[in-house]
C-alpha atoms as a PDB file:
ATOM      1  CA  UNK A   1      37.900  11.269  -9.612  1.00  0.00           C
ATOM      2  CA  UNK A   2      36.506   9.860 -12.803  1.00  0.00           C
ATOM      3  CA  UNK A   3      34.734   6.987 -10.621  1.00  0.00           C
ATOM      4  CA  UNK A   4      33.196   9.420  -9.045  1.00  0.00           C
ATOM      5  CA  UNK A   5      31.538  11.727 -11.488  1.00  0.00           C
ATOM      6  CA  UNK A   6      30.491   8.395 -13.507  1.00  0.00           C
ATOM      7  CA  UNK A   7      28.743   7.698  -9.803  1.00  0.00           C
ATOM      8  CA  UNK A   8      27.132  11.253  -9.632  1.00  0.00           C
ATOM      9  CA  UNK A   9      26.006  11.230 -13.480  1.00  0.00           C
ATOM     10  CA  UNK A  10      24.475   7.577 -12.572  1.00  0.00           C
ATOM     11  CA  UNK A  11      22.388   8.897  -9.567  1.00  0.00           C
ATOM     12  CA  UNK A  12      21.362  11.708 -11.772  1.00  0.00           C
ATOM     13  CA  UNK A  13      20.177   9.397 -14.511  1.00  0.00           C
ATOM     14  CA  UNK A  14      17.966   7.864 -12.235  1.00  0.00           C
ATOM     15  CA  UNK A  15      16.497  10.744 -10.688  1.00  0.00           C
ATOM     16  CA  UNK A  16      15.590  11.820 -14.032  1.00  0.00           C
ATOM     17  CA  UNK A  17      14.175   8.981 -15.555  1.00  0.00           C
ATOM     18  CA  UNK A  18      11.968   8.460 -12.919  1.00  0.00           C
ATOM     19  CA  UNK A  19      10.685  12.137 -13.107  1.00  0.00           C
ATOM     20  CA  UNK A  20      10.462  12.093 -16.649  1.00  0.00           C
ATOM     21  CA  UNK A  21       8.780   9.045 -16.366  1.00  0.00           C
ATOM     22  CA  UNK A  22       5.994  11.120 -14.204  1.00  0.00           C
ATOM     23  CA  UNK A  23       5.791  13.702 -16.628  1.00  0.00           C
ATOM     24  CA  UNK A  24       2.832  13.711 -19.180  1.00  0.00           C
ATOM     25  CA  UNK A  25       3.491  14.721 -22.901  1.00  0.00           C
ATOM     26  CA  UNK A  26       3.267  18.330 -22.978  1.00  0.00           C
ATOM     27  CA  UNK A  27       4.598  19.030 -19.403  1.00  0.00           C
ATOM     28  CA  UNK A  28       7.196  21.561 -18.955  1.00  0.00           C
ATOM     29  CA  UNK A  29      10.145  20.635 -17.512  1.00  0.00           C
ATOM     30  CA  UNK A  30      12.038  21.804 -14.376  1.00  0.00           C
ATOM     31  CA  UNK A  31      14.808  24.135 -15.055  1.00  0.00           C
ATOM     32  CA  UNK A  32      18.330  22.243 -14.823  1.00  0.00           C
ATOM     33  CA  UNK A  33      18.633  24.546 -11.203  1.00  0.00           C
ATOM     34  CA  UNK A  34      15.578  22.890 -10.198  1.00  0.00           C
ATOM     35  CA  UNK A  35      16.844  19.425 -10.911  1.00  0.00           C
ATOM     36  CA  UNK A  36      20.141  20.415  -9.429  1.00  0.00           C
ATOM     37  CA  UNK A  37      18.865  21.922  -6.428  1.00  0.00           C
ATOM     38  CA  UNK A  38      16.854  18.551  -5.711  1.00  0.00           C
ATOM     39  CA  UNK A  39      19.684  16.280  -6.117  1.00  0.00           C
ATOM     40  CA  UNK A  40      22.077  17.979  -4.847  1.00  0.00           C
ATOM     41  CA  UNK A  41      23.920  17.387  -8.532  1.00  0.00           C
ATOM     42  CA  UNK A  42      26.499  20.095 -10.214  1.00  0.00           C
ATOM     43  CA  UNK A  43      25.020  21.518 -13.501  1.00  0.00           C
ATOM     44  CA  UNK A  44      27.405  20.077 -15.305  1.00  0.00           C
ATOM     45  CA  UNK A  45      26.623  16.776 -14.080  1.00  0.00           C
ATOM     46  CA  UNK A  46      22.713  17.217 -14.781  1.00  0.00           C
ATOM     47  CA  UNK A  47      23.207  18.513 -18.054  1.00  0.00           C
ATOM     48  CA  UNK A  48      25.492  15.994 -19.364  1.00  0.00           C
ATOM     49  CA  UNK A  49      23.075  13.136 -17.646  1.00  0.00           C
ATOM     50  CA  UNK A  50      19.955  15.237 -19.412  1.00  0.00           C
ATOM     51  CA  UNK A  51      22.234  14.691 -23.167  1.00  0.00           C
ATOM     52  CA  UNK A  52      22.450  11.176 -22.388  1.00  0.00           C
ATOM     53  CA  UNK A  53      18.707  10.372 -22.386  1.00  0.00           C
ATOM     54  CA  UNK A  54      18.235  12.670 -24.839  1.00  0.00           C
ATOM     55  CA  UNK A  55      20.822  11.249 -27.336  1.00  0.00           C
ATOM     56  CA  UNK A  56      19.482   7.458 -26.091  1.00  0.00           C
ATOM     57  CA  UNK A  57      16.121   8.505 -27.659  1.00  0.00           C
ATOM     58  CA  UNK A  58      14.720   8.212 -24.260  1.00  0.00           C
ATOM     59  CA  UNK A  59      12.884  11.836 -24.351  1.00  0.00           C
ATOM     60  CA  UNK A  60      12.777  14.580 -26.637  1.00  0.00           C
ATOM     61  CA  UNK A  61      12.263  18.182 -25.498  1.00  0.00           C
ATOM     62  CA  UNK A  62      11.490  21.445 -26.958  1.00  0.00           C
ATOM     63  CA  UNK A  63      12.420  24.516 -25.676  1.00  0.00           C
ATOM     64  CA  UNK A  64      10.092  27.459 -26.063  1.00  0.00           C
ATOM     65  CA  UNK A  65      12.447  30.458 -25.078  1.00  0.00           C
ATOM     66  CA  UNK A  66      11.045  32.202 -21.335  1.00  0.00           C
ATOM     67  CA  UNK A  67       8.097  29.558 -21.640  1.00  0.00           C
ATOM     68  CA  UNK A  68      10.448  27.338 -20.573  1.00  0.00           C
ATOM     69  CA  UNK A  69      10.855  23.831 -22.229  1.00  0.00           C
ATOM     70  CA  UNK A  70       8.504  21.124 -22.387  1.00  0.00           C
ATOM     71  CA  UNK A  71       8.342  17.431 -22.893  1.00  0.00           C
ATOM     72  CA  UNK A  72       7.161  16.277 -26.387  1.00  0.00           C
ATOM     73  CA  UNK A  73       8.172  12.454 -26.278  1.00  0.00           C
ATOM     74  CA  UNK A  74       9.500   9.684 -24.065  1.00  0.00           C
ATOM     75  CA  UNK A  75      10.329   5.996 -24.190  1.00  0.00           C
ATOM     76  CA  UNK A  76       9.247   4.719 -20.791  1.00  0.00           C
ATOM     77  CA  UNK A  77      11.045   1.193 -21.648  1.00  0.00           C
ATOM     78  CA  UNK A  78      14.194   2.953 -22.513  1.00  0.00           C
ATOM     79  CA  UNK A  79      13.649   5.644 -19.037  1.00  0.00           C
ATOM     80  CA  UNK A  80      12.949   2.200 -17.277  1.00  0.00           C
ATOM     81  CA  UNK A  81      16.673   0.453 -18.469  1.00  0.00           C
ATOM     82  CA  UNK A  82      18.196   3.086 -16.274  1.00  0.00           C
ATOM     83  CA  UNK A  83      16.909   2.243 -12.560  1.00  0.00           C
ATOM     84  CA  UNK A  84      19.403   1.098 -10.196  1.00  0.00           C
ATOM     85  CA  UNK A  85      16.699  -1.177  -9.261  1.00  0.00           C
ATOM     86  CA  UNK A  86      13.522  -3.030 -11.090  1.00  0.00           C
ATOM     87  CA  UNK A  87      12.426  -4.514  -7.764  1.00  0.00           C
ATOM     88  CA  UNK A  88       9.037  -2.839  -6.289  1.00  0.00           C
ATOM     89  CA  UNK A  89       8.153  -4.209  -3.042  1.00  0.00           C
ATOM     90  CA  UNK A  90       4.847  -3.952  -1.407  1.00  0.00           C
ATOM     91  CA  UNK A  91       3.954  -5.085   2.290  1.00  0.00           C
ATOM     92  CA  UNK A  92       0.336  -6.738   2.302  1.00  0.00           C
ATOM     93  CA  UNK A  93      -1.489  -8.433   5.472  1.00  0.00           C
ATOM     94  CA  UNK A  94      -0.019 -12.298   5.402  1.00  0.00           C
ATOM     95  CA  UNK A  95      -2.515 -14.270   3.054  1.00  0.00           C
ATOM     96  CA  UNK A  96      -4.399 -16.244   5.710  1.00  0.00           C
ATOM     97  CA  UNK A  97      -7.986 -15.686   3.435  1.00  0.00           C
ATOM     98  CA  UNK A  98      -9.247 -15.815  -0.077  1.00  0.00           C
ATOM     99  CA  UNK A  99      -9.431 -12.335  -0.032  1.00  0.00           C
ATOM    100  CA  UNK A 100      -5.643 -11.659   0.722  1.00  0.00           C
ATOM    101  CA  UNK A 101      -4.766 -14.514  -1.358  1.00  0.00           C
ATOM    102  CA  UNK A 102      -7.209 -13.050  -4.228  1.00  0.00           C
ATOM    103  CA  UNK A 103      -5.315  -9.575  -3.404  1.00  0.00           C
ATOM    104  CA  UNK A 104      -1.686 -10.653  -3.588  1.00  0.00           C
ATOM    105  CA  UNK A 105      -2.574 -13.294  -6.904  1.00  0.00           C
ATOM    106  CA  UNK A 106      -4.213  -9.921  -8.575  1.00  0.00           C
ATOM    107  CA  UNK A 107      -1.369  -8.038  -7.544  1.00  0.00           C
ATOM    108  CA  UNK A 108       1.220 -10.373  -9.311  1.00  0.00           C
ATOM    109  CA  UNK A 109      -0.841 -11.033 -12.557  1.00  0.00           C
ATOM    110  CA  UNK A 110      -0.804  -6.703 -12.403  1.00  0.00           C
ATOM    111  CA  UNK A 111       2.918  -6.905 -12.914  1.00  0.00           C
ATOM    112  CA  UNK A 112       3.328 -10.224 -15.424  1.00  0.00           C
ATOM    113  CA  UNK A 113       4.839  -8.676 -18.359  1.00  0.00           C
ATOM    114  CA  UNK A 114       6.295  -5.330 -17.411  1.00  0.00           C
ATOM    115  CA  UNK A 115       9.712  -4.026 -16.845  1.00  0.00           C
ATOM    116  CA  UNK A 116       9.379  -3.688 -13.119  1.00  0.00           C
ATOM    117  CA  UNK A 117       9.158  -6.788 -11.114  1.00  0.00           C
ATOM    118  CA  UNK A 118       6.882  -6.639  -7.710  1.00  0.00           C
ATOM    119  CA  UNK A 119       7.780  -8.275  -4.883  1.00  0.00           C
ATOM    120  CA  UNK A 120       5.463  -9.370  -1.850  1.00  0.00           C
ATOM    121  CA  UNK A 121       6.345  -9.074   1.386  1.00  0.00           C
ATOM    122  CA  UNK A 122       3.510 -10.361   3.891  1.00  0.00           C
ATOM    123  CA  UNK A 123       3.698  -8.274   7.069  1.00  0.00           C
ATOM    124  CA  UNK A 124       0.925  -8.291   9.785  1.00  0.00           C
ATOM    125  CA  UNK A 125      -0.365  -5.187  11.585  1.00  0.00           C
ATOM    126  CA  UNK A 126      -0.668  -1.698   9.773  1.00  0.00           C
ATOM    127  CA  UNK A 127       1.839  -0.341  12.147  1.00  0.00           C
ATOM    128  CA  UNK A 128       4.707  -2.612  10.955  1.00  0.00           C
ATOM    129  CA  UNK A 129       3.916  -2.103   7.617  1.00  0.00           C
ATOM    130  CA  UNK A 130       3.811   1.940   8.216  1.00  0.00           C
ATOM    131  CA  UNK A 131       7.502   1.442   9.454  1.00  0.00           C
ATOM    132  CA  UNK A 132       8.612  -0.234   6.743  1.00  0.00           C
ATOM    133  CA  UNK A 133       7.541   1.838   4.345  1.00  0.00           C
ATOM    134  CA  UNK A 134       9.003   4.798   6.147  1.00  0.00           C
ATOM    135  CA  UNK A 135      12.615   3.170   6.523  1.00  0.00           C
ATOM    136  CA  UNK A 136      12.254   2.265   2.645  1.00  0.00           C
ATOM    137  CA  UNK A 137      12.234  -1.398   3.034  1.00  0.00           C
ATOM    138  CA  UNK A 138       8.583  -1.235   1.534  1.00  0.00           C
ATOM    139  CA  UNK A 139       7.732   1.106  -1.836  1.00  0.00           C
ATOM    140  CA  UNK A 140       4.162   0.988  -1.228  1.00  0.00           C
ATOM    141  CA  UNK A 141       1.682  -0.398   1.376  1.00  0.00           C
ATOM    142  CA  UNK A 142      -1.543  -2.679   1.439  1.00  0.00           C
ATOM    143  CA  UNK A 143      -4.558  -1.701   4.341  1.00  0.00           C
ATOM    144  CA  UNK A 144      -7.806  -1.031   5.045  1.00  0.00           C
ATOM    145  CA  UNK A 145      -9.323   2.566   3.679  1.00  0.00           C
ATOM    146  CA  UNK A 146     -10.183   3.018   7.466  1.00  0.00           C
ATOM    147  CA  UNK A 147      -6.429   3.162   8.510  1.00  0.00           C
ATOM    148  CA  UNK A 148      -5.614   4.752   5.119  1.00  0.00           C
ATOM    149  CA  UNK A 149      -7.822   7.526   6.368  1.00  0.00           C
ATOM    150  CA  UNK A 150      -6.283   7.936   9.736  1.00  0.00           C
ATOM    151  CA  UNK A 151      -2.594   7.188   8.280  1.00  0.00           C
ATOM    152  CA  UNK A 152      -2.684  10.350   5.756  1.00  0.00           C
ATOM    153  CA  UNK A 153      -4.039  12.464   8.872  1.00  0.00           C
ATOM    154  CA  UNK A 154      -1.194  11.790  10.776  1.00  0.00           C
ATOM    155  CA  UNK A 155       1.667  10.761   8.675  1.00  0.00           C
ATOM    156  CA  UNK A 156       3.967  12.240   5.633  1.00  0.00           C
ATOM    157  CA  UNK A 157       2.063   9.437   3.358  1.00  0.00           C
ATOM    158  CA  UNK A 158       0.064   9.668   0.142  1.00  0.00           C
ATOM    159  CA  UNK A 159      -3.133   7.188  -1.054  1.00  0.00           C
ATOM    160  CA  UNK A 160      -1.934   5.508  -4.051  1.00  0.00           C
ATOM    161  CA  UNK A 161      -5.400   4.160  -4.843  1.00  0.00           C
ATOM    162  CA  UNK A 162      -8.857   3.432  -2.775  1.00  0.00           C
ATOM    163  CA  UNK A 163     -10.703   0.025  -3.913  1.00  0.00           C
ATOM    164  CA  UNK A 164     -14.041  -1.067  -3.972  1.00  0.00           C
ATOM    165  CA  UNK A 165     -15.723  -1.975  -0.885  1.00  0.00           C
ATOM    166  CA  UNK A 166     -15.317  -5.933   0.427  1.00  0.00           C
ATOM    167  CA  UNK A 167     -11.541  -6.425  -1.113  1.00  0.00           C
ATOM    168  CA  UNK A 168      -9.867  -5.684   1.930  1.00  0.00           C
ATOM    169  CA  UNK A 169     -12.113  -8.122   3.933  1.00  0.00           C
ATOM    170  CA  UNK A 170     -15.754  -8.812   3.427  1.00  0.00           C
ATOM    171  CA  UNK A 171     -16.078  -7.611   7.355  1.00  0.00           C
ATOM    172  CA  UNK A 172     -15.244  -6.804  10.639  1.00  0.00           C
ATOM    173  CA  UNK A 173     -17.115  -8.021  13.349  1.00  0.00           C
ATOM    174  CA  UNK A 174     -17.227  -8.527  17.220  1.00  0.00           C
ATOM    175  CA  UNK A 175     -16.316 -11.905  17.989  1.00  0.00           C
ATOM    176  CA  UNK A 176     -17.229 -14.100  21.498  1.00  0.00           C
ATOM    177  CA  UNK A 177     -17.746 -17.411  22.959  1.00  0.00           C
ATOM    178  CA  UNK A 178     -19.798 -19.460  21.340  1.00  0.00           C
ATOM    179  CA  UNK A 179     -23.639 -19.569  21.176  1.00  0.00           C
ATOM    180  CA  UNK A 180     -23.660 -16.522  23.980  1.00  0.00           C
ATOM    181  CA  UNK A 181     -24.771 -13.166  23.255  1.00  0.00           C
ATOM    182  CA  UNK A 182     -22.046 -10.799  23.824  1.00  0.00           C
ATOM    183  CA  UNK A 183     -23.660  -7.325  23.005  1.00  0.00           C
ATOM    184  CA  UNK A 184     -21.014  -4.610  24.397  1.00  0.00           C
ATOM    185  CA  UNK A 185     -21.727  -4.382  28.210  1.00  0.00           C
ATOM    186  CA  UNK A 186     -20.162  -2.432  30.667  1.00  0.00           C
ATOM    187  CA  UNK A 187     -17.247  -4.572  32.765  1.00  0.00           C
ATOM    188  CA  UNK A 188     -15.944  -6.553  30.117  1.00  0.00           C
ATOM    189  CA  UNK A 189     -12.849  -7.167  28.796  1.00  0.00           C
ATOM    190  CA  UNK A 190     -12.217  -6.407  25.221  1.00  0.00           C
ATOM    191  CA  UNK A 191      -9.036  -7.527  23.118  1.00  0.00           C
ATOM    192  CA  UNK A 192      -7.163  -5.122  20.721  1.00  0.00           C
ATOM    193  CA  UNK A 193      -3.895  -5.141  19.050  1.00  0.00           C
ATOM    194  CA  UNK A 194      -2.478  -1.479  19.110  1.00  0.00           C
ATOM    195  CA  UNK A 195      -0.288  -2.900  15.737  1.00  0.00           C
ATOM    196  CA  UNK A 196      -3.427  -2.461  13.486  1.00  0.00           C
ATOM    197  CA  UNK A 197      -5.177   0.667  13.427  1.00  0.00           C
ATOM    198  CA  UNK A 198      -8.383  -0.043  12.411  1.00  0.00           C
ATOM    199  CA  UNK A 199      -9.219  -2.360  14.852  1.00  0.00           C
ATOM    200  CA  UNK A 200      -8.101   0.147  17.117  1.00  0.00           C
ATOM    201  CA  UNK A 201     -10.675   2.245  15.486  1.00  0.00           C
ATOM    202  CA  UNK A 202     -13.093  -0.452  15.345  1.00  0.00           C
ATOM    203  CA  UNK A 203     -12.699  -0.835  18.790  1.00  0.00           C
ATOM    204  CA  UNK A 204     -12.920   2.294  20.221  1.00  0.00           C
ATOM    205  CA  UNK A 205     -16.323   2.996  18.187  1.00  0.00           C
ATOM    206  CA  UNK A 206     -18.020  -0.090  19.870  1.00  0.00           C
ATOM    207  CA  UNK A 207     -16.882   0.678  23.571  1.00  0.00           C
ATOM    208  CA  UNK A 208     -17.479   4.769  23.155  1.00  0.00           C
ATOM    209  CA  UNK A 209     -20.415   4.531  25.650  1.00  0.00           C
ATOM    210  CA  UNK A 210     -19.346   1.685  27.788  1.00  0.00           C
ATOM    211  CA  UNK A 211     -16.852   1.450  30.976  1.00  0.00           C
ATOM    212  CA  UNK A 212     -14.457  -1.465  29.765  1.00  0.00           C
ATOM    213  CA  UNK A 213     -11.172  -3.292  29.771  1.00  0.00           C
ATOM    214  CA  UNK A 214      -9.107  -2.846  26.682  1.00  0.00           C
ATOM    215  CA  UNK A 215      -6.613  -5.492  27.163  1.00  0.00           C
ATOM    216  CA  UNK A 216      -3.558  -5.858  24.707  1.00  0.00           C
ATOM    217  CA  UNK A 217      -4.043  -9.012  22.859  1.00  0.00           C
ATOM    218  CA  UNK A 218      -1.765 -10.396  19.514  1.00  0.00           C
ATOM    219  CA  UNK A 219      -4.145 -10.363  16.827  1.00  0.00           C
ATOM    220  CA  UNK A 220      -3.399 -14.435  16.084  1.00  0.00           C
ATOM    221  CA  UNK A 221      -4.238 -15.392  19.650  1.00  0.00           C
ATOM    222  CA  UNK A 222      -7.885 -13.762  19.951  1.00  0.00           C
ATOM    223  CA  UNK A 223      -9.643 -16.845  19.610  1.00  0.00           C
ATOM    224  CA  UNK A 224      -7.332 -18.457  22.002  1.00  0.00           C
ATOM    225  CA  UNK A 225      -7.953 -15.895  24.626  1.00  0.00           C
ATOM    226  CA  UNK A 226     -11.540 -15.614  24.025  1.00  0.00           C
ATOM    227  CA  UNK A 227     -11.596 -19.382  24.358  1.00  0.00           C
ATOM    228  CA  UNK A 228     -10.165 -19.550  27.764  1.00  0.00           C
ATOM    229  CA  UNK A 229     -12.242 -16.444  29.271  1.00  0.00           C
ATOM    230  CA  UNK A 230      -9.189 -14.234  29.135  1.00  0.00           C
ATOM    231  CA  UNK A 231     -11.293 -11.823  27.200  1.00  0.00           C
ATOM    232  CA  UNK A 232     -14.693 -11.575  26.302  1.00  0.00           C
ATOM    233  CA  UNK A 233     -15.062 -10.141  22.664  1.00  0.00           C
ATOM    234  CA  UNK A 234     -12.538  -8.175  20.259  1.00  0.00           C
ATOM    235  CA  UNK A 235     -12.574  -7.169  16.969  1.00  0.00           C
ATOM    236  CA  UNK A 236     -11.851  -9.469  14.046  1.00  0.00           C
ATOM    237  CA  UNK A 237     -12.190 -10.678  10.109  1.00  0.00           C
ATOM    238  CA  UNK A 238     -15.152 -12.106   9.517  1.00  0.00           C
ATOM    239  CA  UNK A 239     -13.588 -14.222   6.916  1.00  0.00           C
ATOM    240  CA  UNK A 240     -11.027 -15.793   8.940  1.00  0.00           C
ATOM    241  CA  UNK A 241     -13.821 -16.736  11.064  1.00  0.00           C
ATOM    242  CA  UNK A 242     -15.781 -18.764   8.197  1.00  0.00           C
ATOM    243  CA  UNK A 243     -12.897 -20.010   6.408  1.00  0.00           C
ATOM    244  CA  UNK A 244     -11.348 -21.698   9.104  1.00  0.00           C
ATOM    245  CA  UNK A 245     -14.350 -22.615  11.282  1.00  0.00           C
ATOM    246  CA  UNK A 246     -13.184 -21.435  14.430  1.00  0.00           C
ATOM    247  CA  UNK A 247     -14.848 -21.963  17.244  1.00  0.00           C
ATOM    248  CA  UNK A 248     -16.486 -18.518  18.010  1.00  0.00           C
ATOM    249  CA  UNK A 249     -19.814 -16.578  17.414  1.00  0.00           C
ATOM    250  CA  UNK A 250     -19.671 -13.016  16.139  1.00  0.00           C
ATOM    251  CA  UNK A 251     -22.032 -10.430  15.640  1.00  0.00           C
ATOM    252  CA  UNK A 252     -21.855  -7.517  12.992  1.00  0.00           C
ATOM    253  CA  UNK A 253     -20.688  -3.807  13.964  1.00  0.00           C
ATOM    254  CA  UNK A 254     -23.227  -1.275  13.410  1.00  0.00           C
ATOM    255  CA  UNK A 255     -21.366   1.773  12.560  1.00  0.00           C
ATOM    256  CA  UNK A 256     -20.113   3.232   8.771  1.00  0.00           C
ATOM    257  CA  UNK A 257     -16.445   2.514  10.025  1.00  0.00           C
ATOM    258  CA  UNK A 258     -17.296  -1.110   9.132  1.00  0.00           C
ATOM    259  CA  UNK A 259     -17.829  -0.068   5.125  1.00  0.00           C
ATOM    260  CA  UNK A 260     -14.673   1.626   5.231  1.00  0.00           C
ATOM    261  CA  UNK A 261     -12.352  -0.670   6.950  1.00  0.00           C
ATOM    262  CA  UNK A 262     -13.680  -3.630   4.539  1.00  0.00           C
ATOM    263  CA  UNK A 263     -11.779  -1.393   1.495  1.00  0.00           C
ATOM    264  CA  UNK A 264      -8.259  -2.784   0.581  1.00  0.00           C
ATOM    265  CA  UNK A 265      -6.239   0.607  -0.114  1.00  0.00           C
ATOM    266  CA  UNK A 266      -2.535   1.205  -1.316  1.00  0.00           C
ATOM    267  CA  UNK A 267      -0.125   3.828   0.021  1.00  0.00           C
ATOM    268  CA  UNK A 268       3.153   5.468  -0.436  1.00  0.00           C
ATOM    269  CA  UNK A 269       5.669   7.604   0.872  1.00  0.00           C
ATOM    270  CA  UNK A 270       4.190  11.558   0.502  1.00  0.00           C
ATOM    271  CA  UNK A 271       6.075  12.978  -2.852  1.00  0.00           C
ATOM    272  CA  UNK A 272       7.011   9.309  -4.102  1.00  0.00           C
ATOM    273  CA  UNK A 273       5.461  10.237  -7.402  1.00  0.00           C
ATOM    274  CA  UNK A 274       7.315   7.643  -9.398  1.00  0.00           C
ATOM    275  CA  UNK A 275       6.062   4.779  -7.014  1.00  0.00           C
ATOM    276  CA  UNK A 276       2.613   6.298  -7.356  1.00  0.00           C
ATOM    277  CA  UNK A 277       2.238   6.854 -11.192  1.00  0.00           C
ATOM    278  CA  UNK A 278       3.569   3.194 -11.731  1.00  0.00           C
ATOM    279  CA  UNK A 279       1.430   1.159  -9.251  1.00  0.00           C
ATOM    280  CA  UNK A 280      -1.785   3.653 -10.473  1.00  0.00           C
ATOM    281  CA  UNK A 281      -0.346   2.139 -14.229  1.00  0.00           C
ATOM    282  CA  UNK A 282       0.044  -1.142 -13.141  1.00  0.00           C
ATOM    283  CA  UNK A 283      -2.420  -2.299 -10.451  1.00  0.00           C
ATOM    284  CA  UNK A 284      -5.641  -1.432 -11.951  1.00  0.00           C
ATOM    285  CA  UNK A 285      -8.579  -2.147  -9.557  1.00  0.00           C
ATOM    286  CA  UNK A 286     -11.029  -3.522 -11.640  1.00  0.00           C
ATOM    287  CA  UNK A 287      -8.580  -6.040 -12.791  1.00  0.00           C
ATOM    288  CA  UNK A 288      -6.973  -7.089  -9.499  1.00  0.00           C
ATOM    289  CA  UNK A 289     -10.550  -7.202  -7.899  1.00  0.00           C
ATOM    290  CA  UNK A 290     -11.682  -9.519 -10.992  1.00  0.00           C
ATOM    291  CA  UNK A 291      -9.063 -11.616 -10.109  1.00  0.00           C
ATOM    292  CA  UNK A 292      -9.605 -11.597  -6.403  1.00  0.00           C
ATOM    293  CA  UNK A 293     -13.460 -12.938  -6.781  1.00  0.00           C
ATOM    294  CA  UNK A 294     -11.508 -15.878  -9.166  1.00  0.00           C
ATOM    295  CA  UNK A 295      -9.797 -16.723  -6.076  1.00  0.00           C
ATOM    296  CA  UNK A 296     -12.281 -16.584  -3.957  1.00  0.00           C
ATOM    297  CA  UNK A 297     -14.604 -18.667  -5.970  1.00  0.00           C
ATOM    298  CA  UNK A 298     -12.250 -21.532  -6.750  1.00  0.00           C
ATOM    299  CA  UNK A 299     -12.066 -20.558 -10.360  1.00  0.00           C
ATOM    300  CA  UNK A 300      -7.924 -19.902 -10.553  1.00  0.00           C
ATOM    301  CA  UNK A 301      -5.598 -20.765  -8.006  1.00  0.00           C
ATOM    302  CA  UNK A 302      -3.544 -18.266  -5.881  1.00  0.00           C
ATOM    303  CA  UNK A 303       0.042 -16.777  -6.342  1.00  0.00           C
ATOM    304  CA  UNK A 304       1.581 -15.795  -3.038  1.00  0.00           C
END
């Protein structure tokens, strides 16, 4: 029996230091029937966990009568020291560029220091990320502000933080055959993996007015396919493209999708407020997209 309350006052400790944790100095507090009613916790069980980070110095509260009571002080280190868990994973594109491999090094340096660790996890194709985040494998999410548009539409997730155009990639383009001109023509066959959304997108803005093929084609065997005339354009990184020289043309995308889909943006699960107010803490843009150009440009080498 005694096992078991210690068990129930330990998940209520950590229900309430990460939501104290979210709370601003000055907030007012949820009633103890609130916090019960969300944790499915006895009274008794949230009040005594409620005296224990009070008496650990890790908040102090003041109650105000019918006002309610409020939040005058915390010790984030001290709320911290009672997670289960310090681990924070996020689920990024695999680092096959400078600009992932800027991403993921900026994304590390973001967490040096601090009392959570991050992990990376490199997963390709928004979709598998999306499912990982919903089974809770992932905390938070890398992709494109294009698919972070279409992903909040249509599922229970919320945008953690939008960067800077050209972080994500510096492009998407239409790639072909070498040295011939493969404007989007009616009758031809166009490659598209359904596992990432925006060049799903992507693709259906360039065919819109055309009669094509869409044929289902594994993002890392486009230039293989387009090579031996199973397709004859798709959607791709520019960047890959450069970097590694492959043996393909490509020609740029004239729509405002492109702008969008070139932003790196970070997602959670909808109501995840703790993951949210740490990685908005944590992984500031303007540092991680300093770090990034570092990478790119040779200066520092990359962490992945």
């Amino acid at each position: 029996m005694k096992e078991t309350q210690y068990q129930k006052k330990g998940i209520a400790l950590i229900y309430l230091a990460k939501k104290f944790f979210t709370l601003g100095i000055g907030d007012k507090i949820p009633t103890v029937d609130e916090l019960c009613s969300d944790t499915n916790t006895s009274r008794g069980t949230m009040q005594s966990a409620l005296e224990t980070l009070k008496n650990d110095q890790a908040i102090r509260t003041l109650s105000k009568g019918h006002m309610g009571t409020y939040l005058v002080d915390q010790n984030q280190d001290k709320l911290l020291n009672y997670l289960d868990d310090r681990n924070i994973v996020c689920a990024m594109p695999l680092p096959y560029t400078k600009y992932y491999e800027g991403l993921s090094t900026g994304f590390y340096k973001s967490f040096e220091d601090r009392k959570l660790n991050l992990n990376l996890a490199y997963v390709n194709g928004s979709v598998n990320r999306l499912n990982g985040l919903k089974s809770n494998r992932y905390d938070f999410i890398v992709t494109s502000g294009l698919t972070a548009d279409y992903l909040i539409k249509n599922n229970d997730v919320d945008l953690i933080s939008l960067f800077p155009q050209e972080t994500y990639v510096s492009e998407h383009v239409i790639v072909h055959k070498k040295n011939k001109n493969n404007f989007i023509y009616d009758g031809m066959s166009i490659g598209v993996d359904s596992n990432s959304i925006d060049y799903k997108i992507l693709t259906q803005e360039i065919v819109k007015n055309h009669n094509v093929k869409l044929i289902e084609t594994p993002y890392n065997q486009i230039v293989q396919r387009i090579e031996n005339g199973s397709i004859d354009a798709a959607i791709w990184n520019r960047d890959e493209v450069e970097e590694k020289n492959y043996p393909v043309s490509y020609d740029s995308i004239d729509s405002e999708l492109v702008n969008k889909s070139s932003c790196a943006a970070l997602l959670c699960k909808k109501g995840n407020s703790f993951i949210k107010e740490i990685v908005q803490r944590y992984a500031d843009a303007s540092k991680i997209t300093a770090v990034q150009k570092a990478v790119i440009s040779g200066e520092i080498l990359p962490e992945y």
